[in-house]
C-alpha atoms as a PDB file:
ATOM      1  CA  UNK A   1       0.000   0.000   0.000  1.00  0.00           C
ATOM      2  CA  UNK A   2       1.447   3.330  -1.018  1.00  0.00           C
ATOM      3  CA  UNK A   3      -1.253   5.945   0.631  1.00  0.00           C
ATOM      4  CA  UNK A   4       0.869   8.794  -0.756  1.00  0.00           C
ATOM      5  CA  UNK A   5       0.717   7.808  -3.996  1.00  0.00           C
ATOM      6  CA  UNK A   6      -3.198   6.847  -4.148  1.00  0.00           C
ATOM      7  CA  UNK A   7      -3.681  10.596  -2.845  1.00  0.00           C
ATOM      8  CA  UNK A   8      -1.639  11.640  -5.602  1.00  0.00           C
ATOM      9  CA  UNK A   9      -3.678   9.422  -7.962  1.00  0.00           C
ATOM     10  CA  UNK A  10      -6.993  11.497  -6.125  1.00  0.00           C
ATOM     11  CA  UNK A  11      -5.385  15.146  -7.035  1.00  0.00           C
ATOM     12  CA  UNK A  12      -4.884  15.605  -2.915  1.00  0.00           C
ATOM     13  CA  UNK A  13      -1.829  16.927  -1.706  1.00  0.00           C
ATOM     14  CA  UNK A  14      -1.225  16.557   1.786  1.00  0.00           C
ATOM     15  CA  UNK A  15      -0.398  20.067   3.067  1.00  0.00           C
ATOM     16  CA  UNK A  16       0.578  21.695   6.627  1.00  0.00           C
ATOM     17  CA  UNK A  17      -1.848  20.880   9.596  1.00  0.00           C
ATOM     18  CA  UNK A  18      -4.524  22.720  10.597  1.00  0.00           C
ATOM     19  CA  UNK A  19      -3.554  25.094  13.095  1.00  0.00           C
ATOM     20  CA  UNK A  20      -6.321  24.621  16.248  1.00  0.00           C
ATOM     21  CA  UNK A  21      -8.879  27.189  16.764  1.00  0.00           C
ATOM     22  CA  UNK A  22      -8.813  26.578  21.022  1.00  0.00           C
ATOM     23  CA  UNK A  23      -6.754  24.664  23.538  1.00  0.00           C
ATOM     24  CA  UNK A  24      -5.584  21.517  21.967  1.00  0.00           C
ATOM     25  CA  UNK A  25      -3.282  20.131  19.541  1.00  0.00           C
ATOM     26  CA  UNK A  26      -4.163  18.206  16.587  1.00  0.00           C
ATOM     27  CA  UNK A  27      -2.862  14.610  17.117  1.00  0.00           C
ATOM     28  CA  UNK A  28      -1.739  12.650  19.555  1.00  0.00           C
ATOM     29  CA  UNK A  29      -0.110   9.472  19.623  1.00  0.00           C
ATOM     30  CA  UNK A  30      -0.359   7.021  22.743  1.00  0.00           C
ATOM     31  CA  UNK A  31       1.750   4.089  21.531  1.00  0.00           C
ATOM     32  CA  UNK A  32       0.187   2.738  19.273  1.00  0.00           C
ATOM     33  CA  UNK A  33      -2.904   4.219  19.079  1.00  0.00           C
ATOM     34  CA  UNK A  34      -3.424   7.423  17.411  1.00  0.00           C
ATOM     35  CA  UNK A  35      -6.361  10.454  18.571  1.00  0.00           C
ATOM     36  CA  UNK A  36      -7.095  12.941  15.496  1.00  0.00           C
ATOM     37  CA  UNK A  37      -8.799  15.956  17.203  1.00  0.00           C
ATOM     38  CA  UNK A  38     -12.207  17.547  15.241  1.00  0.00           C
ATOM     39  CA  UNK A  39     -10.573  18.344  11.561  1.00  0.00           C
ATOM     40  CA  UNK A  40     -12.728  21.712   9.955  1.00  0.00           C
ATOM     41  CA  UNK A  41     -12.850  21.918   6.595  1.00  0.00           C
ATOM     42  CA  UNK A  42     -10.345  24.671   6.502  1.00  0.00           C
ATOM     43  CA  UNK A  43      -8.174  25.374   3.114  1.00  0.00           C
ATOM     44  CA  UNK A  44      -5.143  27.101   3.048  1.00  0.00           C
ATOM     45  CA  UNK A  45      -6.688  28.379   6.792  1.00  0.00           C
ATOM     46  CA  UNK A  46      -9.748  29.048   5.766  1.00  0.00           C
ATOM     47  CA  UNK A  47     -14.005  27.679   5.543  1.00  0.00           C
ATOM     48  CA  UNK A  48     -15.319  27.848   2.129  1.00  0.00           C
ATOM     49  CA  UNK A  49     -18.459  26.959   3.057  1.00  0.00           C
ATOM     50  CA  UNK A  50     -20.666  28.421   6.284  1.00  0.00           C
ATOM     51  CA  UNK A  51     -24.081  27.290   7.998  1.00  0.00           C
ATOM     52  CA  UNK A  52     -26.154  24.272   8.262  1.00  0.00           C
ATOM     53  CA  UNK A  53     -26.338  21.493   6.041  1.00  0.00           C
ATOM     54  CA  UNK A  54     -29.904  21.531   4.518  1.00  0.00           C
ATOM     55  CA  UNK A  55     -30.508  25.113   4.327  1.00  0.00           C
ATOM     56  CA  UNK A  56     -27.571  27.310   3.952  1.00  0.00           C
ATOM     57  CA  UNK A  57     -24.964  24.179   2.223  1.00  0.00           C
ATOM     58  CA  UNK A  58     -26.473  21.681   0.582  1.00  0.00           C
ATOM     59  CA  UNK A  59     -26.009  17.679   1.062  1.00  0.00           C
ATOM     60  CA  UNK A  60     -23.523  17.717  -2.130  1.00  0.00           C
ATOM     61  CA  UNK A  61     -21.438  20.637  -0.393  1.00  0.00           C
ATOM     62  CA  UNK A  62     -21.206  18.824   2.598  1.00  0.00           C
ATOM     63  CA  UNK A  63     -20.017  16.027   1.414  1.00  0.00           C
ATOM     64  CA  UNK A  64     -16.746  17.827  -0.404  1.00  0.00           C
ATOM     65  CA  UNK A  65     -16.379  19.788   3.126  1.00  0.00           C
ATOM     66  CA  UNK A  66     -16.503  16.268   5.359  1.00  0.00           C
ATOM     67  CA  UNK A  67     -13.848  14.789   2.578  1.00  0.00           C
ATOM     68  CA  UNK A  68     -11.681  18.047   3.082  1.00  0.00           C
ATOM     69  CA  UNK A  69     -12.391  17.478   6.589  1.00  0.00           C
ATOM     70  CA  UNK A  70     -10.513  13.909   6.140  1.00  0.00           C
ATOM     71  CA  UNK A  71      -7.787  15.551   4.146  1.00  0.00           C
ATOM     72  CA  UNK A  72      -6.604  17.478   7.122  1.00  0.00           C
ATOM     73  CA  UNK A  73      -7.169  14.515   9.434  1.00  0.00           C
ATOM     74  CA  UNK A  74      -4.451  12.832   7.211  1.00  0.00           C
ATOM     75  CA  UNK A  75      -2.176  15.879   7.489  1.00  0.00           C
ATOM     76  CA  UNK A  76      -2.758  15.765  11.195  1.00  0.00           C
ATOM     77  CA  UNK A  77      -1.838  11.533  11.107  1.00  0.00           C
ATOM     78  CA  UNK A  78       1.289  12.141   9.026  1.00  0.00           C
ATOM     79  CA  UNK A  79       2.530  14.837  11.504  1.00  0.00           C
ATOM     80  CA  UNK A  80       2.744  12.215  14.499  1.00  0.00           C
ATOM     81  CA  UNK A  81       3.277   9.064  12.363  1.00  0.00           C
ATOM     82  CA  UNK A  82       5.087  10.499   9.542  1.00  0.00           C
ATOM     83  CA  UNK A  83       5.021   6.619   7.344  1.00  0.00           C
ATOM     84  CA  UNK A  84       0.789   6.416   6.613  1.00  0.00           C
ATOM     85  CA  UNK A  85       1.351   3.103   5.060  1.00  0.00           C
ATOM     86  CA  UNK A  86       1.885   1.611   8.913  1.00  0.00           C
ATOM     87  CA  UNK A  87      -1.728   3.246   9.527  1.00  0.00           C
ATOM     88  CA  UNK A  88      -5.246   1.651   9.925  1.00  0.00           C
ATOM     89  CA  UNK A  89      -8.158   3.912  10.235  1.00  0.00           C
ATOM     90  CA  UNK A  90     -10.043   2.420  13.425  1.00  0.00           C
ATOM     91  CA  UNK A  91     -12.597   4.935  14.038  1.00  0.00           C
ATOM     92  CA  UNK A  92     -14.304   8.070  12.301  1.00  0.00           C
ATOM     93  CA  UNK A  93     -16.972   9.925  14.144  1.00  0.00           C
ATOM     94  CA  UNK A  94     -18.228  13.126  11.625  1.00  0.00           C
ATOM     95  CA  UNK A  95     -20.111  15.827  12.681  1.00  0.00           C
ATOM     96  CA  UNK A  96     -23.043  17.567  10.287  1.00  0.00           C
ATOM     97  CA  UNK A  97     -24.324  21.005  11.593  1.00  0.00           C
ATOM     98  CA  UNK A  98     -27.864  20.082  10.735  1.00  0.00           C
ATOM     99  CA  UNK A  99     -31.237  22.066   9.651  1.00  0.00           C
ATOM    100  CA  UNK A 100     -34.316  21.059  11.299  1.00  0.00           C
ATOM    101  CA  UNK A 101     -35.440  18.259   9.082  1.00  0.00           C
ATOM    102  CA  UNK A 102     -32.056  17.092   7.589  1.00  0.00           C
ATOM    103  CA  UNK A 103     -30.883  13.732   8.545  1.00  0.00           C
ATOM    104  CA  UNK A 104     -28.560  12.549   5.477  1.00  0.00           C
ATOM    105  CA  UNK A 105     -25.544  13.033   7.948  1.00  0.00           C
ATOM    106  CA  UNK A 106     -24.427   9.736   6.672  1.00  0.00           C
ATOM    107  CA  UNK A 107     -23.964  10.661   3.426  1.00  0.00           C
ATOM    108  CA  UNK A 108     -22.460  13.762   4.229  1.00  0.00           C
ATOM    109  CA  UNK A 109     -19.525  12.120   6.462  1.00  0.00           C
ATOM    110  CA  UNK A 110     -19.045  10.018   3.471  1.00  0.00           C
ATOM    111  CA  UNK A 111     -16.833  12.164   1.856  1.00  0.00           C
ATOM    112  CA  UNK A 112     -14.180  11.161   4.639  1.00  0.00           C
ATOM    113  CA  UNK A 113     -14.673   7.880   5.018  1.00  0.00           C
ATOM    114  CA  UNK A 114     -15.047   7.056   0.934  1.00  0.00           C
ATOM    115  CA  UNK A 115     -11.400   9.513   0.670  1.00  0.00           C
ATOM    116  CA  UNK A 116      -9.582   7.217   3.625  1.00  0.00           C
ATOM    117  CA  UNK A 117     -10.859   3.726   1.674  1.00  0.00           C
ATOM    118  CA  UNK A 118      -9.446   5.101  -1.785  1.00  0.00           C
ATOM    119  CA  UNK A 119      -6.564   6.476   0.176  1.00  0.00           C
ATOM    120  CA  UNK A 120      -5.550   3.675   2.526  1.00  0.00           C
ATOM    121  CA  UNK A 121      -7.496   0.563   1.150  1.00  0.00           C
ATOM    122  CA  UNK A 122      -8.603  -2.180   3.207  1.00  0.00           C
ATOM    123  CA  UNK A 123      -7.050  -0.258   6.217  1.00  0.00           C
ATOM    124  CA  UNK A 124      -9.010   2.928   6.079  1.00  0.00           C
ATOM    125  CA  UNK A 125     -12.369   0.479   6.576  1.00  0.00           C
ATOM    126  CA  UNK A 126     -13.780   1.746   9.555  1.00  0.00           C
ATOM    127  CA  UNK A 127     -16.036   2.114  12.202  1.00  0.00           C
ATOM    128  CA  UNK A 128     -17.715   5.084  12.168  1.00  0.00           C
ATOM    129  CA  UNK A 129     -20.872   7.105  13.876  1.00  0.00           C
ATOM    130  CA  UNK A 130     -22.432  10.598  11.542  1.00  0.00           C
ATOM    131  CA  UNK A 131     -24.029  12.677  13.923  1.00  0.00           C
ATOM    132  CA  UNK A 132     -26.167  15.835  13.674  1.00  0.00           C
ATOM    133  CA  UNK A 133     -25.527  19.172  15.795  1.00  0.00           C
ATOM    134  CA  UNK A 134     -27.182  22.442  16.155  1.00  0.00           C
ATOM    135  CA  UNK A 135     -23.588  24.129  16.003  1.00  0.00           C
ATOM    136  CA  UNK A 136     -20.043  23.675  14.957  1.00  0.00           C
ATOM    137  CA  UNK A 137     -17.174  25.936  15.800  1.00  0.00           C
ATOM    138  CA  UNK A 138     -16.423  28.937  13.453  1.00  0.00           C
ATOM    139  CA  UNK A 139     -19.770  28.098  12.175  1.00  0.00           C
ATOM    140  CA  UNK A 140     -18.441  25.034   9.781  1.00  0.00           C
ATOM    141  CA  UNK A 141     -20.977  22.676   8.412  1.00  0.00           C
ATOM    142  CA  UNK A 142     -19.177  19.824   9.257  1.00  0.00           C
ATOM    143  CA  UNK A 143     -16.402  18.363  11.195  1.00  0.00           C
ATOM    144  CA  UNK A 144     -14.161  14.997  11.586  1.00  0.00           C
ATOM    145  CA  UNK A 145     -12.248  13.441  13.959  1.00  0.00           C
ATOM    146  CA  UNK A 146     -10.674   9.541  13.679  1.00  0.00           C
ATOM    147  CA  UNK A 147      -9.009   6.808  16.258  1.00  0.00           C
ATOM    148  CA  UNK A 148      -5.639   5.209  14.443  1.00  0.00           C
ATOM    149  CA  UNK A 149      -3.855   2.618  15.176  1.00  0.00           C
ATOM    150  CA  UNK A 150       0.083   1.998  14.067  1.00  0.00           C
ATOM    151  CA  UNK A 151       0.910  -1.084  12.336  1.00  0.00           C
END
């Protein structure tokens, strides 16, 4: 497996981390294990998109935010890990900021998890909960955050 190269193959470059927006820091390892904080669909340190997901962003949106959302959870991986081959994606939980009435938060958080099966194969296979919230920070429509383990 060459996860590198299959994001190459995607058009997704791996860039800096996300810098955190409060008190935390955006991986840690434990061992083995690996804890990817909430991942915002920033670019270049910065939301494209704004609002709730079935009003002000639509499904289709959301779903390029929640895979951009998995980008920088790979950025954040490689900055603890540094090899991604030696990586198995345990556990994604996405979060949809939701309109009354909108419950396709699966589909939304399946940007990420379709990006880390293309990108990591059989090892990005997860387990994974898509839940809906009133709010997200910064006002983001969606957000990601994923359990690794090292291989």
């Amino acid at each position: 497996m060459k996860v590198e190269e299959n994001l190459k193959q995607l058009g997704i470059e791996i860039s800096e981390v996300a810098k955190p927006v409060a008190a935390y820091v955006p991986a840690v390892r434990a061992g083995e294990w690996v804890y990817i904080s909430g991942q915002l669909p920033f670019r270049q340190g910065k939301l494209a998109k704004f609002g709730k997901v079935g009003s002000d962003v639509s499904a289709e949106e959301a779903y390029q935010e929640a895979k951009q959302c998995g980008v920088n959870c790979i950025a954040a991986l490689k900055s603890v890990v540094g090899d991604l081959d030696k990586v198995r994606i345990v556990k994604v939980t996405g979060f949809v900021a939701s309109a009354a009435g909108f419950n396709d938060q699966p589909k939304v958080v399946n940007g990420a998890s379709e990006l880390f099966a293309k990108a990591f194969g059989d090892a990005g296979l997860h387990a994974r909960a898509a839940v809906g919230v009133a709010e997200l920070p910064l006002n983001a429509c969606c957000e990601v955050e994923l359990i690794a383990l090292v291989q």
